[in-house]
Protein backbone atom coordinates (compact mmCIF):
# COMPACT_ATOMS: atom_id res chain seq x y z
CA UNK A 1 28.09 51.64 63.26
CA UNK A 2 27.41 48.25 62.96
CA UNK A 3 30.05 47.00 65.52
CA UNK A 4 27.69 49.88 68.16
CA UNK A 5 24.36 48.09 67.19
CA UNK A 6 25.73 44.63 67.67
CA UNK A 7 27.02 45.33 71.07
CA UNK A 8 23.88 46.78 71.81
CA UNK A 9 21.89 43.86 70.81
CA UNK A 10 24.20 42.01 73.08
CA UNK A 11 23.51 44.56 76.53
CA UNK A 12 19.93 43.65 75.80
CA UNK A 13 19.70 40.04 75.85
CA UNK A 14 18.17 38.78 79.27
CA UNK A 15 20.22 36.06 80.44
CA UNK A 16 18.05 33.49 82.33
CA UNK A 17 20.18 32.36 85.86
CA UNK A 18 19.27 29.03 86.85
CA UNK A 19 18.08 28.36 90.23
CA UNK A 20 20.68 27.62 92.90
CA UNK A 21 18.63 24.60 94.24
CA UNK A 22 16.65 23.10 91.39
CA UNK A 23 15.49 20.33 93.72
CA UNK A 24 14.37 22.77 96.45
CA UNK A 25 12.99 24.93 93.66
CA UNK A 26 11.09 21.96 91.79
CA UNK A 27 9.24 20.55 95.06
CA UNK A 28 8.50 23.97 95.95
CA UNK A 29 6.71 24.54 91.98
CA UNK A 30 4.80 21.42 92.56
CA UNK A 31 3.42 22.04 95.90
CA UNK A 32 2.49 25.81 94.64
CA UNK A 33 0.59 23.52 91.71
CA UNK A 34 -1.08 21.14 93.84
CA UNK A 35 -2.38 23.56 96.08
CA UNK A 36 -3.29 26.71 94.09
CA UNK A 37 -7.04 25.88 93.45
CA UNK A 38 -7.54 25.17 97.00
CA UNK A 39 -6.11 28.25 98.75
CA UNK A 40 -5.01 31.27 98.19
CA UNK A 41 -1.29 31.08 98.72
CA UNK A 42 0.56 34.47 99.63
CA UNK A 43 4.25 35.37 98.68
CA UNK A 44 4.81 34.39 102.54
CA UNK A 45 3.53 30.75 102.42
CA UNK A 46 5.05 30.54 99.39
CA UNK A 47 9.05 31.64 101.23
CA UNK A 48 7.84 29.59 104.28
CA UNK A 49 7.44 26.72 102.59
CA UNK A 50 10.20 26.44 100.60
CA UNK A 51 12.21 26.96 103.81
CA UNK A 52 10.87 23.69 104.92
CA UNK A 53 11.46 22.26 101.63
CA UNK A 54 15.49 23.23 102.02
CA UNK A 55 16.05 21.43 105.04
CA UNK A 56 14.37 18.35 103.51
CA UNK A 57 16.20 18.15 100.33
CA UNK A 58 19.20 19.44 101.67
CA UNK A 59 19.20 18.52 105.15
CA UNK A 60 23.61 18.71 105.33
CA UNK A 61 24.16 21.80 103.70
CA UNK A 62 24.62 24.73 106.17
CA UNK A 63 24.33 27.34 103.93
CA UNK A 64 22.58 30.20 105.38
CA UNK A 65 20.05 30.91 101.94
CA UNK A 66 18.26 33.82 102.25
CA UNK A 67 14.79 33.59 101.14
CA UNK A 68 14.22 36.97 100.72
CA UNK A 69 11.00 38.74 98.22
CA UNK A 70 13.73 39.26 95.81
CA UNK A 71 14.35 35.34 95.23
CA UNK A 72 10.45 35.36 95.64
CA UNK A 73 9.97 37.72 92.54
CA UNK A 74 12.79 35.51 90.81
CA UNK A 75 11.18 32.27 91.79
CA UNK A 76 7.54 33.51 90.70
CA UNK A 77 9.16 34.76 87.21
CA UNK A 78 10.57 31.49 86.36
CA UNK A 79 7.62 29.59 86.91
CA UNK A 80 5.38 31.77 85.56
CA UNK A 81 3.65 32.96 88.64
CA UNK A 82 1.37 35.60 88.46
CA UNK A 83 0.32 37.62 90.95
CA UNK A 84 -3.87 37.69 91.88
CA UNK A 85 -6.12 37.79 94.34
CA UNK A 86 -9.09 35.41 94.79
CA UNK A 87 -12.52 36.85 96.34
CA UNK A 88 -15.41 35.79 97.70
CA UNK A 89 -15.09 32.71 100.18
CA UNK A 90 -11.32 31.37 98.90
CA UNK A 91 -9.49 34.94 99.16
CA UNK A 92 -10.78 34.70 102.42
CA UNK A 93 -8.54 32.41 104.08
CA UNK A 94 -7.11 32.42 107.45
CA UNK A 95 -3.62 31.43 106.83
CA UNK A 96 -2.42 30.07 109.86
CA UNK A 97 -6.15 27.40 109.64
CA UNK A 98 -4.98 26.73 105.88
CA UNK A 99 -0.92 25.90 106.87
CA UNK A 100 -2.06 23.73 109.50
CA UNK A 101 -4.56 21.72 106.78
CA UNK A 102 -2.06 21.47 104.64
CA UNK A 103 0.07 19.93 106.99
CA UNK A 104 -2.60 17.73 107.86
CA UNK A 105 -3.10 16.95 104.69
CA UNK A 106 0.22 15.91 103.64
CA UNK A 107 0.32 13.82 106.67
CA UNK A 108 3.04 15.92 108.86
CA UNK A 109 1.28 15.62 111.85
C-alpha cells in the first residue's frame, strides 16, 4: 500500500521543462515587461515578436521553431503571465499603429 501511494505521489509531481531558447525566451520576458503598461499586448504580438527575437539571438541556427499558442500558453505559464484585458482608451489599441511605435521606439526604423 505504501509502495501504490508513493508511486502516486511520484505521477503527480509537475516537472517544470526549461525553455529551449532561454536567450530568445529572456529578451522576449523583458520586452513583454517594458512594454506592458503602455499597450495592450495580445498572444499574437507576443509570438510575433519573439519570432524576431529568434533570428536576432540566433541568427545561424536553421531550426524551423514553431511558435505555435501551445509554446504561447507554456511561455505565459513560466513567466507568470496572466491573461486580461485593459478597457477604456489602452484596450483600445490598433495593433498594427502600436507595432510600428514600438519599432520606432526601439529605434528599428
Amino acid at each position: 500500500m505504501a509502495s501504490h501511494l508513493k508511486e502516486k505521489g511520484r505521477a503527480e509531481i509537475k516537472r517544470h521543462k526549461s525553455a529551449k531558447y532561454p536567450d530568445m525566451e529572456k529578451v522576449g520576458y523583458e520586452w513583454f515587461l517594458q512594454h506592458q503598461e503602455r499597450v495592450n499586448i495580445t498572444g499574437e504580438l507576443i509570438l510575433q515578436k519573439t519570432r524576431d527575437t529568434m533570428k536576432l539571438v540566433y541568427p545561424y541556427d536553421d531550426s524551423d521553431f514553431n511558435f505555435s499558442i501551445g509554446w504561447l500558453g507554456k511561455f505565459k505559464h513560466r513567466h507568470g503571465i496572466k491573461s486580461f484585458r485593459r478597457f477604456g482608451e489602452s484596450g483600445s489599441v490598433d495593433v498594427q499603429d502600436m507595432e510600428q511605435k514600438l519599432v520606432y521606439d526601439s529605434g528599428e526604423n
